[in-house]
PDB file of N, CA and C in Angstrom:
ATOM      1  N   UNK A   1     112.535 -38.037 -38.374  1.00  0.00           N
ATOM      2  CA  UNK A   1     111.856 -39.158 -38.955  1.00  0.00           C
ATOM      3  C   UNK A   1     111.211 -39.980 -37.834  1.00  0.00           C
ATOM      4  N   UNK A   2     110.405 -39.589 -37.792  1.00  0.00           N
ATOM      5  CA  UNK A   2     109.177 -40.069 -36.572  1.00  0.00           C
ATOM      6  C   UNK A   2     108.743 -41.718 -37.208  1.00  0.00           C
ATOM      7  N   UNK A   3     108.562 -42.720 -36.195  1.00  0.00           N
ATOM      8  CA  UNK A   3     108.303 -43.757 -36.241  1.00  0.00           C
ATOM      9  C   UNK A   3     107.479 -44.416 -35.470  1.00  0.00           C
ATOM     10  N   UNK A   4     106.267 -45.363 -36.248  1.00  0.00           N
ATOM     11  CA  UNK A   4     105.427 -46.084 -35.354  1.00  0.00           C
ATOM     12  C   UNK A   4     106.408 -46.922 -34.727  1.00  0.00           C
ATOM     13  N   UNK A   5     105.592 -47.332 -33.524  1.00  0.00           N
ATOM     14  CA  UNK A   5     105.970 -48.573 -32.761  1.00  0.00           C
ATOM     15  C   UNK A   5     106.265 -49.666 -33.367  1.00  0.00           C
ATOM     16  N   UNK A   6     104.854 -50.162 -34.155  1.00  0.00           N
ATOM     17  CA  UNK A   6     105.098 -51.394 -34.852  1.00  0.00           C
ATOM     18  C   UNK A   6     105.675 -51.356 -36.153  1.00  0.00           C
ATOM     19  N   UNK A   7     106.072 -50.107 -36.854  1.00  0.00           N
ATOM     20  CA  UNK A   7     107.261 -50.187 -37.482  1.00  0.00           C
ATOM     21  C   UNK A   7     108.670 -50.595 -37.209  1.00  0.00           C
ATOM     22  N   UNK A   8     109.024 -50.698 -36.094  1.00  0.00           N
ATOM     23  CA  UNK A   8     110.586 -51.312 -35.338  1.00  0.00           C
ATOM     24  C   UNK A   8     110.219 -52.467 -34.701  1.00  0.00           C
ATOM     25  N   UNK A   9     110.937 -53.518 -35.842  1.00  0.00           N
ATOM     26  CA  UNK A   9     110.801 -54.958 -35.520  1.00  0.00           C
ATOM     27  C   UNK A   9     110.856 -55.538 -33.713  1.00  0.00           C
ATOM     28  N   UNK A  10     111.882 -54.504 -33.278  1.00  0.00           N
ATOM     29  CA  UNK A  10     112.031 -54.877 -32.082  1.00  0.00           C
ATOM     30  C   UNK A  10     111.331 -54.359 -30.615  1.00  0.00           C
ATOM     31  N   UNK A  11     110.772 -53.156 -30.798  1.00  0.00           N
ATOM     32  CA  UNK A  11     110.285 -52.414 -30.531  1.00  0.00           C
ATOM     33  C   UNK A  11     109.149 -52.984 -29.435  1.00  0.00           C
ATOM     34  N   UNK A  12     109.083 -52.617 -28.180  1.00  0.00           N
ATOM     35  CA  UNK A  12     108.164 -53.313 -27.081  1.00  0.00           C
ATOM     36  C   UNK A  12     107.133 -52.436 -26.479  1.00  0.00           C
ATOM     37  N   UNK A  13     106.873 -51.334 -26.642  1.00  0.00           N
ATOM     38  CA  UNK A  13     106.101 -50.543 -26.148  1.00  0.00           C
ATOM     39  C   UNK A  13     106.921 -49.865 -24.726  1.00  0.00           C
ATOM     40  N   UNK A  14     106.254 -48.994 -23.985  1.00  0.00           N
ATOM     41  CA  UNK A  14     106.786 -48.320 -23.056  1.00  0.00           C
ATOM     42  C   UNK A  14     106.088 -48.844 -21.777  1.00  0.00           C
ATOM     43  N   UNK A  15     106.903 -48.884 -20.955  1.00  0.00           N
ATOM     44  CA  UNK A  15     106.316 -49.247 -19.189  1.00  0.00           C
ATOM     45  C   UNK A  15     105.358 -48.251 -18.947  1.00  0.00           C
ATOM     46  N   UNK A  16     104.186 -48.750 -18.454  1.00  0.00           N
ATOM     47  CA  UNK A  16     103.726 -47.648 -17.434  1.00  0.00           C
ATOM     48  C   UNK A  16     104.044 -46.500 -16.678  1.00  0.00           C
ATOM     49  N   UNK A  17     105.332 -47.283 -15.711  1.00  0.00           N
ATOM     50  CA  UNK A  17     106.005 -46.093 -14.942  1.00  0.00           C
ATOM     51  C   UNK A  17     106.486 -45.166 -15.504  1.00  0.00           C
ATOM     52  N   UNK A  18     107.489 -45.957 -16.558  1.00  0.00           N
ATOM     53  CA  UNK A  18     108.182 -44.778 -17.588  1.00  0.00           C
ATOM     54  C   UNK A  18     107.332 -43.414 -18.336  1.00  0.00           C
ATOM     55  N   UNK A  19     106.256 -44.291 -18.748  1.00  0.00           N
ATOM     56  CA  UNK A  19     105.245 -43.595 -19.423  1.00  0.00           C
ATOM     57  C   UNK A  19     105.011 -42.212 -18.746  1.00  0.00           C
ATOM     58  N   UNK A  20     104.280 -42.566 -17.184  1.00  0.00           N
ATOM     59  CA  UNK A  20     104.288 -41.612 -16.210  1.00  0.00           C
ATOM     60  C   UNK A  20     105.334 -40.642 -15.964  1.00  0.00           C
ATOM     61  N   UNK A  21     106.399 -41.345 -15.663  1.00  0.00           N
ATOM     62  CA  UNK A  21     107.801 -40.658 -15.490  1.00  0.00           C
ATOM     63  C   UNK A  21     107.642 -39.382 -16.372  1.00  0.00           C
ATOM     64  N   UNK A  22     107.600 -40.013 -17.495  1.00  0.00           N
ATOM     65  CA  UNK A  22     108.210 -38.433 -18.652  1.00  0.00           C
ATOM     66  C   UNK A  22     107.065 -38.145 -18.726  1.00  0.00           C
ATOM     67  N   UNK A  23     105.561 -38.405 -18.844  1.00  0.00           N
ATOM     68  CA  UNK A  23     104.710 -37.332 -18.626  1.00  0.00           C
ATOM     69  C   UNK A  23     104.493 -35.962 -17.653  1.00  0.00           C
ATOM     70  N   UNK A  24     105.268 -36.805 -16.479  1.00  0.00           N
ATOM     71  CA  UNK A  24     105.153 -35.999 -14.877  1.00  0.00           C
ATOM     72  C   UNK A  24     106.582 -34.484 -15.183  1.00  0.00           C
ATOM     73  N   UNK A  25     107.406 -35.068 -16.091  1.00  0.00           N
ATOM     74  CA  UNK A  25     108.612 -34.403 -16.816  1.00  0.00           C
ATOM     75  C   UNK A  25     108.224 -33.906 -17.568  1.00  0.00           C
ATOM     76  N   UNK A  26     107.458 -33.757 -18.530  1.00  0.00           N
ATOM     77  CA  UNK A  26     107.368 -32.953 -19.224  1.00  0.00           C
ATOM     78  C   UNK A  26     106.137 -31.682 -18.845  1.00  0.00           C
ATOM     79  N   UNK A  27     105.655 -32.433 -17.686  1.00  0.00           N
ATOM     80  CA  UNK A  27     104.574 -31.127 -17.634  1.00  0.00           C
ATOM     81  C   UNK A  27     105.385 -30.201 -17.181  1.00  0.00           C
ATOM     82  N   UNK A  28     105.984 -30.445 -16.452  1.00  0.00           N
ATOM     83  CA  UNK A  28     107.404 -29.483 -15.313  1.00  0.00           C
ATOM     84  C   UNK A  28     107.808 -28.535 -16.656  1.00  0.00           C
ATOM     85  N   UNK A  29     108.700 -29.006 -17.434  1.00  0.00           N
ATOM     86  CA  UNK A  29     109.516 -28.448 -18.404  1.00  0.00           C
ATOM     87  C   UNK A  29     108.574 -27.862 -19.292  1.00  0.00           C
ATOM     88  N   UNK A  30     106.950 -27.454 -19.913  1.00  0.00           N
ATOM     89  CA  UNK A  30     106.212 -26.891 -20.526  1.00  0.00           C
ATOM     90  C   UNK A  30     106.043 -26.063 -18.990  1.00  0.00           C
ATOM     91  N   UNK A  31     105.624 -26.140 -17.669  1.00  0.00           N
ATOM     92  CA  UNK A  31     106.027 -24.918 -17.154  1.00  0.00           C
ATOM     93  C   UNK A  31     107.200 -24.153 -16.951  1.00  0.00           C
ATOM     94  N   UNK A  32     108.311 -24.829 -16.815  1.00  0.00           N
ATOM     95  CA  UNK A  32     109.591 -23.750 -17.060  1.00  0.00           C
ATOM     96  C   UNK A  32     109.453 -23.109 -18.348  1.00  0.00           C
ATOM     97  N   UNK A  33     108.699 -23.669 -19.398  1.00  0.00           N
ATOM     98  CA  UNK A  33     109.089 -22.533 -20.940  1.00  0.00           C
ATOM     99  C   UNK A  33     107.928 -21.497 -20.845  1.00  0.00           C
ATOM    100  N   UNK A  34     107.141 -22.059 -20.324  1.00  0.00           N
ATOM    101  CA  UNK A  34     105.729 -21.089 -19.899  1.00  0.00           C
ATOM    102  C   UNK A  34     105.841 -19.896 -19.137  1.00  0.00           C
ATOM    103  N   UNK A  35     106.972 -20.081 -18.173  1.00  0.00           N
ATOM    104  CA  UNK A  35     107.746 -19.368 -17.157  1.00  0.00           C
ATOM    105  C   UNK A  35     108.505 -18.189 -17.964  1.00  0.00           C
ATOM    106  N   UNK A  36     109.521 -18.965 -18.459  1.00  0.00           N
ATOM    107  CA  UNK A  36     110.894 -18.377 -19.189  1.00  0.00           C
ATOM    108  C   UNK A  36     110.036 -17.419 -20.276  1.00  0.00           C
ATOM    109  N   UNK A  37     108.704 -17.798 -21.157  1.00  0.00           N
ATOM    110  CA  UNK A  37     108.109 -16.560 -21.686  1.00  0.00           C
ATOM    111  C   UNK A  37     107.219 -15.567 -20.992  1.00  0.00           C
ATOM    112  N   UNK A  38     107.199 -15.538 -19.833  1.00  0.00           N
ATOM    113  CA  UNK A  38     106.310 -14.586 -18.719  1.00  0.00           C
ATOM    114  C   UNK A  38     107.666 -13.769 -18.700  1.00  0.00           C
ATOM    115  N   UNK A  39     108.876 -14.586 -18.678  1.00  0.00           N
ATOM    116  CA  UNK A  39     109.892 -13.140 -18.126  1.00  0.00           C
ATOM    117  C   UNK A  39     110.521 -12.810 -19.640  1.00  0.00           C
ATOM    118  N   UNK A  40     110.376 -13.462 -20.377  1.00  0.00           N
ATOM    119  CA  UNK A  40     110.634 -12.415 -21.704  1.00  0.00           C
ATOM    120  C   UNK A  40     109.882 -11.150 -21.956  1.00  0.00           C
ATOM    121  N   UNK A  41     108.604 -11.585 -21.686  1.00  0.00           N
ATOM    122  CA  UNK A  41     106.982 -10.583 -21.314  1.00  0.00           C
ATOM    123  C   UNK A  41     107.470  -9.293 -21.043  1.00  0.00           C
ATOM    124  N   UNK A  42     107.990  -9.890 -19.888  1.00  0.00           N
ATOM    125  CA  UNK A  42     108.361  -8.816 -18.679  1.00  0.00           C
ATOM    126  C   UNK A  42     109.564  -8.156 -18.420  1.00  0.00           C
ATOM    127  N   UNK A  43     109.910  -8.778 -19.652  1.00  0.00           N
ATOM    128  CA  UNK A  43     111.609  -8.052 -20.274  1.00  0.00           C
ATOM    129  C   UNK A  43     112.006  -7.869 -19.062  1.00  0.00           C
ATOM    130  N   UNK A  44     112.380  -9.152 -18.131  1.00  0.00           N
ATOM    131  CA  UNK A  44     113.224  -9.656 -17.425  1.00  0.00           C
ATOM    132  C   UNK A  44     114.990  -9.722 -17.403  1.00  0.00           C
ATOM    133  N   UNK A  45     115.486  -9.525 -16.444  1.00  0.00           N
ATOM    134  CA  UNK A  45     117.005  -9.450 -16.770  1.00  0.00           C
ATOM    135  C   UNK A  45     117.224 -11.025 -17.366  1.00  0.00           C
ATOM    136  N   UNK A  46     118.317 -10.517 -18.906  1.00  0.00           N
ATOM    137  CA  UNK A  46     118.844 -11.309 -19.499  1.00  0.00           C
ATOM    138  C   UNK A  46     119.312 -12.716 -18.572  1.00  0.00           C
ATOM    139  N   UNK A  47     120.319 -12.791 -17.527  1.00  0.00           N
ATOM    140  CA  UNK A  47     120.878 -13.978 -16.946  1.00  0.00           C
ATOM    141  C   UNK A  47     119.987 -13.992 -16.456  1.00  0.00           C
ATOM    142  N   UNK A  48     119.122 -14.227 -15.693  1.00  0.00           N
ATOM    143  CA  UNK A  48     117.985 -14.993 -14.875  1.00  0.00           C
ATOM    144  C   UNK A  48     116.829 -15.615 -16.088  1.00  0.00           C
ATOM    145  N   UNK A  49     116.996 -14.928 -17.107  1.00  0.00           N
ATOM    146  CA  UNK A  49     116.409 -15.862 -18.506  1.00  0.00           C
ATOM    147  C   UNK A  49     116.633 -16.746 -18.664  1.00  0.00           C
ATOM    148  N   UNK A  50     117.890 -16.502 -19.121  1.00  0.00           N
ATOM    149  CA  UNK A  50     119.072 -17.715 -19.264  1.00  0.00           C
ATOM    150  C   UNK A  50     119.272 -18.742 -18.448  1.00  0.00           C
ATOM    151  N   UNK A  51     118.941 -18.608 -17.420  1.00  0.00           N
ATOM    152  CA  UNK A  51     119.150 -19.288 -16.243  1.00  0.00           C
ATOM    153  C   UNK A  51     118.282 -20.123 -16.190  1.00  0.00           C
ATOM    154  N   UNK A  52     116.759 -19.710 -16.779  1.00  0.00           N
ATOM    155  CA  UNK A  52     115.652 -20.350 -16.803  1.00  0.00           C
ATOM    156  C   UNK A  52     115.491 -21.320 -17.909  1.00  0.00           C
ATOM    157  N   UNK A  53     116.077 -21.074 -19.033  1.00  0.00           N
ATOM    158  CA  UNK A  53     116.116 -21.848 -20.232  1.00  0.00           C
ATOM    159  C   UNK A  53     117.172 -22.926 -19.947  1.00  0.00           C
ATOM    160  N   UNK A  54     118.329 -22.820 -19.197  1.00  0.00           N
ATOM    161  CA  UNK A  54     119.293 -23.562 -18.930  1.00  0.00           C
ATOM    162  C   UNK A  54     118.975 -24.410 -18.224  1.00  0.00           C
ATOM    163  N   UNK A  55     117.994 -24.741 -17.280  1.00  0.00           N
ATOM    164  CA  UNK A  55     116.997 -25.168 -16.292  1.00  0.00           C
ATOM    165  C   UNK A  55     115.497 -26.068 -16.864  1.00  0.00           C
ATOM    166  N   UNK A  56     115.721 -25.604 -17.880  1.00  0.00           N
ATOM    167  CA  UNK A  56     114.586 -26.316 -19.129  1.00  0.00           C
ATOM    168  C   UNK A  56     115.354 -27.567 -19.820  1.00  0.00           C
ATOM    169  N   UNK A  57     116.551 -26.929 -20.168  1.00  0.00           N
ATOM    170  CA  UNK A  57     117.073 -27.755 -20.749  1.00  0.00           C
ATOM    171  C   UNK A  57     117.796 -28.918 -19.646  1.00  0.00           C
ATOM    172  N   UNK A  58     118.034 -28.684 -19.128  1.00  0.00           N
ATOM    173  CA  UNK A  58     118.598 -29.974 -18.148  1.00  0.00           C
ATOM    174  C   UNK A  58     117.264 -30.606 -17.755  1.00  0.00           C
ATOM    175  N   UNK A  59     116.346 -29.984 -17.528  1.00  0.00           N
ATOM    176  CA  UNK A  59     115.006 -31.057 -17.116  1.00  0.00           C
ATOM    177  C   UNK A  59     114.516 -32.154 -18.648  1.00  0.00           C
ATOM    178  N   UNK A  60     114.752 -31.106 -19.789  1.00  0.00           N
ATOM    179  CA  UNK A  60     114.485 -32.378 -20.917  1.00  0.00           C
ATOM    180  C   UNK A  60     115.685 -33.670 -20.587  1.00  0.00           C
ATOM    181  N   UNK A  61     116.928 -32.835 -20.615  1.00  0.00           N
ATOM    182  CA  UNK A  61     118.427 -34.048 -20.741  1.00  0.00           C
ATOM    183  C   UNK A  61     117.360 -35.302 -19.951  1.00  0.00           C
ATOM    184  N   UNK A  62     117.005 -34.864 -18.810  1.00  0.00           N
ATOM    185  CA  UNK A  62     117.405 -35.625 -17.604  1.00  0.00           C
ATOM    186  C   UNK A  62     115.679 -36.816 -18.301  1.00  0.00           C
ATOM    187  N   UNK A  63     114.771 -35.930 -18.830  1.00  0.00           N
ATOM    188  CA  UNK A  63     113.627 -36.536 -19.574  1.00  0.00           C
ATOM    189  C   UNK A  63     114.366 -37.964 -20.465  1.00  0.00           C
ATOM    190  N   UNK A  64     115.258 -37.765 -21.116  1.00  0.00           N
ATOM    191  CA  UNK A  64     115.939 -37.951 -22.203  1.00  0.00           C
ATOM    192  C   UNK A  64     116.499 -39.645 -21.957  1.00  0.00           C
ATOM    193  N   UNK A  65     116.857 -39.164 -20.690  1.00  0.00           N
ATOM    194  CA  UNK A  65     118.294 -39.997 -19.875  1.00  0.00           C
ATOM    195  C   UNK A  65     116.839 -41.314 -19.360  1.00  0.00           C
ATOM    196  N   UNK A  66     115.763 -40.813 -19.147  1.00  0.00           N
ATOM    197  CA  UNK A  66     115.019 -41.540 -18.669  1.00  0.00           C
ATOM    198  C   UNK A  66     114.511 -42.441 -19.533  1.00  0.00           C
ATOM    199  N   UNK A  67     114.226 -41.785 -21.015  1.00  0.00           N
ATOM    200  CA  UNK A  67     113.863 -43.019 -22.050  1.00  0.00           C
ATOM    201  C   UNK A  67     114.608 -43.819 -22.390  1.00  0.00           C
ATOM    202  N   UNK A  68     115.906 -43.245 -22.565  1.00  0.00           N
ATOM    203  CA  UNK A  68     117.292 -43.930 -23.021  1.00  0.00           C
ATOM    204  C   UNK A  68     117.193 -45.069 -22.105  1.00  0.00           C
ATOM    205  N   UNK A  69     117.139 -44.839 -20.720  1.00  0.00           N
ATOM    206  CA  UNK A  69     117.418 -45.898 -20.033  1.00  0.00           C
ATOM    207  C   UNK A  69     116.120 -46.841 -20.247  1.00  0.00           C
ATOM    208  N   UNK A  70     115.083 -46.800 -20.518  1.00  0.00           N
ATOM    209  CA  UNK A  70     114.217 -47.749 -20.672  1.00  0.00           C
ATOM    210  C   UNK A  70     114.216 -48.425 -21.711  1.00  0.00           C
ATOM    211  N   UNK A  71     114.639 -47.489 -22.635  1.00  0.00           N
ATOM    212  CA  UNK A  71     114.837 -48.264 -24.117  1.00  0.00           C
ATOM    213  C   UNK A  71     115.598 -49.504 -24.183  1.00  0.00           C
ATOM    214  N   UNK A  72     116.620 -48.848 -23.125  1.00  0.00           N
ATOM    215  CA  UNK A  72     118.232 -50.124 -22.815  1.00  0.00           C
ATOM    216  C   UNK A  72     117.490 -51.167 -22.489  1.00  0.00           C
ATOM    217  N   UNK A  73     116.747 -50.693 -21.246  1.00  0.00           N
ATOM    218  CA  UNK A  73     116.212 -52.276 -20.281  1.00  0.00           C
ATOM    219  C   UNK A  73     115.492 -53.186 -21.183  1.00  0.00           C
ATOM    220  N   UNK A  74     114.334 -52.405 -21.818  1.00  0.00           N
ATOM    221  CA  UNK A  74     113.345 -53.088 -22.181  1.00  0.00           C
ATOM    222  C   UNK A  74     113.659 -53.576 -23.840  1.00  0.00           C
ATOM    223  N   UNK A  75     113.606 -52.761 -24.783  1.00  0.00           N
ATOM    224  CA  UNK A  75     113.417 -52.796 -26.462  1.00  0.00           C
ATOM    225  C   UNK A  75     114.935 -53.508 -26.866  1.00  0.00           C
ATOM    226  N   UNK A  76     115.731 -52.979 -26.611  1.00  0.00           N
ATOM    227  CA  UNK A  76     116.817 -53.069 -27.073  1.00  0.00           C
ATOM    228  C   UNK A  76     117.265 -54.711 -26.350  1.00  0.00           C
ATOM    229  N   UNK A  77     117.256 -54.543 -25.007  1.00  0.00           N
ATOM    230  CA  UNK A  77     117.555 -55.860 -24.278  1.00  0.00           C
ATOM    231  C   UNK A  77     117.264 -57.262 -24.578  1.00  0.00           C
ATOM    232  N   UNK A  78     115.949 -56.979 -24.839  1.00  0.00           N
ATOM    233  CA  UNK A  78     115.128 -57.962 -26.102  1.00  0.00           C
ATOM    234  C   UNK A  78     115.987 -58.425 -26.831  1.00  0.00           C
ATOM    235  N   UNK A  79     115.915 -57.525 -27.700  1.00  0.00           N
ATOM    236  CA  UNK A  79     116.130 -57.533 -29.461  1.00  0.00           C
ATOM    237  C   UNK A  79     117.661 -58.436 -29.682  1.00  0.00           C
ATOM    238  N   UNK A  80     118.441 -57.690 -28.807  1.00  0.00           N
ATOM    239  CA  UNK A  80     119.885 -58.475 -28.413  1.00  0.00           C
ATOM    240  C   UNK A  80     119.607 -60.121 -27.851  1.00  0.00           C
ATOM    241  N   UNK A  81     118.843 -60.394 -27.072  1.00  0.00           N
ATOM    242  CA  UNK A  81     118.874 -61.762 -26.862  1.00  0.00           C
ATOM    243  C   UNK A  81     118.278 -62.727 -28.118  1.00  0.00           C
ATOM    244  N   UNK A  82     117.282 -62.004 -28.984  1.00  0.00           N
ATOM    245  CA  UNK A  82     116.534 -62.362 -29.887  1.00  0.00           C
ATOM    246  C   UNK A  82     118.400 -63.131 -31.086  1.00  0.00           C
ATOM    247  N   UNK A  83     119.110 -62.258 -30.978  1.00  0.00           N
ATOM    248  CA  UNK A  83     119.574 -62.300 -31.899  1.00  0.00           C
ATOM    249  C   UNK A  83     119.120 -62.151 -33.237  1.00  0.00           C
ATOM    250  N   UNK A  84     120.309 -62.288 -34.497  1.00  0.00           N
ATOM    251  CA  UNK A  84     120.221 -62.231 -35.782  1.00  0.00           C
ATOM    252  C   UNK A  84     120.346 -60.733 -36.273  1.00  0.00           C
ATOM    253  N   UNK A  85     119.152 -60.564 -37.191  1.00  0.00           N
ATOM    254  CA  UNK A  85     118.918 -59.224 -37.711  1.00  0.00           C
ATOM    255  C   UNK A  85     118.140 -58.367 -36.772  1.00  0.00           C
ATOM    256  N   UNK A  86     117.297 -58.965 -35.537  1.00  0.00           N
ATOM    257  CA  UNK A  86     116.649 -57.906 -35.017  1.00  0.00           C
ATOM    258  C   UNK A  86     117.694 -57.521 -33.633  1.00  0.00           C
ATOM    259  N   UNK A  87     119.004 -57.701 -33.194  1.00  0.00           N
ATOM    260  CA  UNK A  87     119.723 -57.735 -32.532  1.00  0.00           C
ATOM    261  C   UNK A  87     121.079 -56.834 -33.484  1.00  0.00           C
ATOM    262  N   UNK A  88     121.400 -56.832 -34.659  1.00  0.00           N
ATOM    263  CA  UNK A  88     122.121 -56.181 -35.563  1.00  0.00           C
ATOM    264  C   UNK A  88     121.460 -54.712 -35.520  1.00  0.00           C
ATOM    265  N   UNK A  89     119.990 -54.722 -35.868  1.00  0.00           N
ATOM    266  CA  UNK A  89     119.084 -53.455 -35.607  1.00  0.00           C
ATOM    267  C   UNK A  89     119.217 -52.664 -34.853  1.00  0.00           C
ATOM    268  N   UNK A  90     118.929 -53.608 -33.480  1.00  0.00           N
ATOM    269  CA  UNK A  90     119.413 -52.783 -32.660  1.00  0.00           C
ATOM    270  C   UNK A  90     120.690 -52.244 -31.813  1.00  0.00           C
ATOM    271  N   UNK A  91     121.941 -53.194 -32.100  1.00  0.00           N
ATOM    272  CA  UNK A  91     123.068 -52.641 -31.814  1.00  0.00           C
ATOM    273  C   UNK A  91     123.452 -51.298 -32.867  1.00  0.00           C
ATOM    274  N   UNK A  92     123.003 -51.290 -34.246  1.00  0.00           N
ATOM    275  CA  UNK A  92     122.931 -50.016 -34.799  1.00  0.00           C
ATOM    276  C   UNK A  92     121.488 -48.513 -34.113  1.00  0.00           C
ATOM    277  N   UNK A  93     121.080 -49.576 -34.102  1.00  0.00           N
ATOM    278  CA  UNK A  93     120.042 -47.989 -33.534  1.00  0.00           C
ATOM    279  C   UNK A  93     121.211 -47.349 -32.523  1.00  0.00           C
ATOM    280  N   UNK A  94     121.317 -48.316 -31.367  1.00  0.00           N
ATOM    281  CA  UNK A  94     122.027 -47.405 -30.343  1.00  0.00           C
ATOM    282  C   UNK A  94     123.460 -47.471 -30.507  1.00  0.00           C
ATOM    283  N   UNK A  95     123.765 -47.290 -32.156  1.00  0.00           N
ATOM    284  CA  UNK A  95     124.829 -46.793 -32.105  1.00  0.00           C
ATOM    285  C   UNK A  95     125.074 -45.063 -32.213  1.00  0.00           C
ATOM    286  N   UNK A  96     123.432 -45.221 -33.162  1.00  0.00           N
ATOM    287  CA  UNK A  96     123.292 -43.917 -33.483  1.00  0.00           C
ATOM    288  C   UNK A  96     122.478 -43.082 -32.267  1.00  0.00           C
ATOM    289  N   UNK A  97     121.857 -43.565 -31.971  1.00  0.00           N
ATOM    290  CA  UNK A  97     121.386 -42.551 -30.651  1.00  0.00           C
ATOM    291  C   UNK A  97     122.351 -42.098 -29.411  1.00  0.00           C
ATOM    292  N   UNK A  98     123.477 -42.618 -29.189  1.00  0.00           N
ATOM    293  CA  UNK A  98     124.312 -42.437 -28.317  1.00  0.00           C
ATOM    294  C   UNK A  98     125.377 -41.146 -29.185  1.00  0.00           C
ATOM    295  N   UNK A  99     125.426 -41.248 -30.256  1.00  0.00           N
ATOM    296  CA  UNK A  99     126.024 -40.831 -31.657  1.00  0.00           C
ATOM    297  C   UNK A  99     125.442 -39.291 -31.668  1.00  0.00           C
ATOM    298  N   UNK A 100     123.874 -39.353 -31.790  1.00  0.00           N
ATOM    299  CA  UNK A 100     123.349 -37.939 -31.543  1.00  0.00           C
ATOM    300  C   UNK A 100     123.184 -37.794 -30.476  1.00  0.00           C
ATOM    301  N   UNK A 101     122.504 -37.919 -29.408  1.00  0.00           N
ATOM    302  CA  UNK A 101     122.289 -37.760 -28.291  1.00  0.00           C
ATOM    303  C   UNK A 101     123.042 -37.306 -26.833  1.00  0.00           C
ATOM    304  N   UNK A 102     124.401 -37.995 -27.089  1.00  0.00           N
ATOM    305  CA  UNK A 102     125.062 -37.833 -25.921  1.00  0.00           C
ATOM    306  C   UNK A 102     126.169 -37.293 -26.232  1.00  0.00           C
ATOM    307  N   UNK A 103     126.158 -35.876 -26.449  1.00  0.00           N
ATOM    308  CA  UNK A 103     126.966 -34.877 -27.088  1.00  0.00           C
ATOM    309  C   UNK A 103     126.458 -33.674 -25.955  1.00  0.00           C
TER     310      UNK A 103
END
Protein backbone atom coordinates (compact mmCIF):
# COMPACT_ATOMS: atom_id res chain seq x y z
CA UNK A 1 0.00 0.00 0.00
CA UNK A 2 2.01 2.69 -1.55
CA UNK A 3 1.52 6.23 -0.24
CA UNK A 4 1.77 9.87 -1.30
CA UNK A 5 3.80 12.11 0.72
CA UNK A 6 1.12 14.46 1.37
CA UNK A 7 -1.09 11.76 2.31
CA UNK A 8 0.91 11.28 5.86
CA UNK A 9 -0.02 14.08 8.02
CA UNK A 10 3.41 14.03 9.27
CA UNK A 11 5.36 13.30 6.59
CA UNK A 12 8.44 15.89 5.59
CA UNK A 13 9.85 14.96 2.43
CA UNK A 14 13.36 13.40 2.03
CA UNK A 15 16.92 15.19 2.45
CA UNK A 16 18.86 15.67 -0.44
CA UNK A 17 21.72 13.65 0.80
CA UNK A 18 19.51 10.86 1.69
CA UNK A 19 17.84 11.15 -1.55
CA UNK A 20 21.35 10.71 -3.17
CA UNK A 21 22.41 8.15 -0.71
CA UNK A 22 19.81 5.49 -1.83
CA UNK A 23 19.91 6.52 -5.35
CA UNK A 24 23.87 5.95 -5.41
CA UNK A 25 22.47 2.37 -3.55
CA UNK A 26 20.37 1.39 -5.57
CA UNK A 27 22.18 1.77 -8.77
CA UNK A 28 24.92 -0.66 -7.13
CA UNK A 29 22.22 -3.28 -6.17
CA UNK A 30 20.32 -3.15 -9.95
CA UNK A 31 24.02 -3.97 -10.91
CA UNK A 32 24.52 -6.86 -8.57
CA UNK A 33 20.97 -8.35 -9.96
CA UNK A 34 22.14 -7.46 -13.47
CA UNK A 35 25.27 -9.42 -12.51
CA UNK A 36 23.64 -12.36 -10.58
CA UNK A 37 21.45 -12.80 -14.10
CA UNK A 38 24.69 -12.82 -16.44
CA UNK A 39 25.73 -15.84 -14.20
CA UNK A 40 22.42 -17.55 -14.26
CA UNK A 41 23.03 -16.95 -18.27
CA UNK A 42 26.03 -18.62 -17.88
CA UNK A 43 24.78 -21.34 -15.71
CA UNK A 44 27.30 -20.36 -13.26
CA UNK A 45 28.16 -22.47 -10.17
CA UNK A 46 25.18 -22.52 -7.84
CA UNK A 47 27.21 -20.97 -4.48
CA UNK A 48 28.88 -18.14 -6.18
CA UNK A 49 25.08 -17.29 -7.30
CA UNK A 50 24.07 -17.41 -4.13
CA UNK A 51 26.70 -15.57 -2.97
CA UNK A 52 25.77 -12.90 -5.35
CA UNK A 53 22.12 -12.62 -4.42
CA UNK A 54 23.18 -12.72 -0.73
CA UNK A 55 25.31 -9.63 -1.56
CA UNK A 56 22.19 -7.94 -3.17
CA UNK A 57 20.42 -8.46 -0.43
CA UNK A 58 22.56 -6.98 2.25
CA UNK A 59 23.17 -3.92 -0.07
CA UNK A 60 19.16 -3.33 -0.08
CA UNK A 61 19.16 -4.10 4.13
CA UNK A 62 21.84 -1.63 4.39
CA UNK A 63 19.56 0.79 1.58
CA UNK A 64 16.80 0.14 4.07
CA UNK A 65 18.75 0.97 7.34
CA UNK A 66 19.45 4.26 5.54
CA UNK A 67 15.78 5.42 5.12
CA UNK A 68 14.80 4.08 8.40
CA UNK A 69 17.31 6.20 9.82
CA UNK A 70 16.15 9.33 8.11
CA UNK A 71 12.70 8.72 8.63
CA UNK A 72 13.74 8.62 12.58
CA UNK A 73 15.67 11.99 12.27
CA UNK A 74 13.51 13.84 10.17
CA UNK A 75 9.40 12.71 9.74
CA UNK A 76 8.90 10.93 12.67
CA UNK A 77 11.07 13.35 15.03
CA UNK A 78 8.74 16.03 14.01
CA UNK A 79 5.59 14.45 14.35
CA UNK A 80 6.59 13.36 18.08
CA UNK A 81 7.36 16.90 19.15
CA UNK A 82 4.18 18.06 17.29
CA UNK A 83 2.36 15.94 19.63
CA UNK A 84 -1.38 14.75 19.83
CA UNK A 85 -2.69 12.64 16.94
CA UNK A 86 0.11 13.36 14.54
CA UNK A 87 2.71 12.03 17.21
CA UNK A 88 0.19 8.84 18.12
CA UNK A 89 0.58 8.29 14.10
CA UNK A 90 3.62 8.16 14.24
CA UNK A 91 4.64 6.20 17.28
CA UNK A 92 2.27 3.55 15.49
CA UNK A 93 3.80 3.75 12.08
CA UNK A 94 7.13 2.82 13.67
CA UNK A 95 5.67 0.43 15.53
CA UNK A 96 4.86 -1.33 12.57
CA UNK A 97 7.83 -0.82 10.46
CA UNK A 98 10.26 -2.06 13.02
CA UNK A 99 7.42 -4.97 13.31
CA UNK A 100 8.01 -5.82 9.51
CA UNK A 101 11.18 -4.73 8.78
CA UNK A 102 13.61 -5.72 11.32
CA UNK A 103 13.17 -9.40 11.20
Amino acid sequence: MARRRDEVPHSMGMPVQTKDDLLKRLSRVRGQVDGVRRMIDEERYCPDIMQQISAAHSALRAAEKVLLTSHLDHCATHAIAQGGESAEHARAELVDLFYRYMR
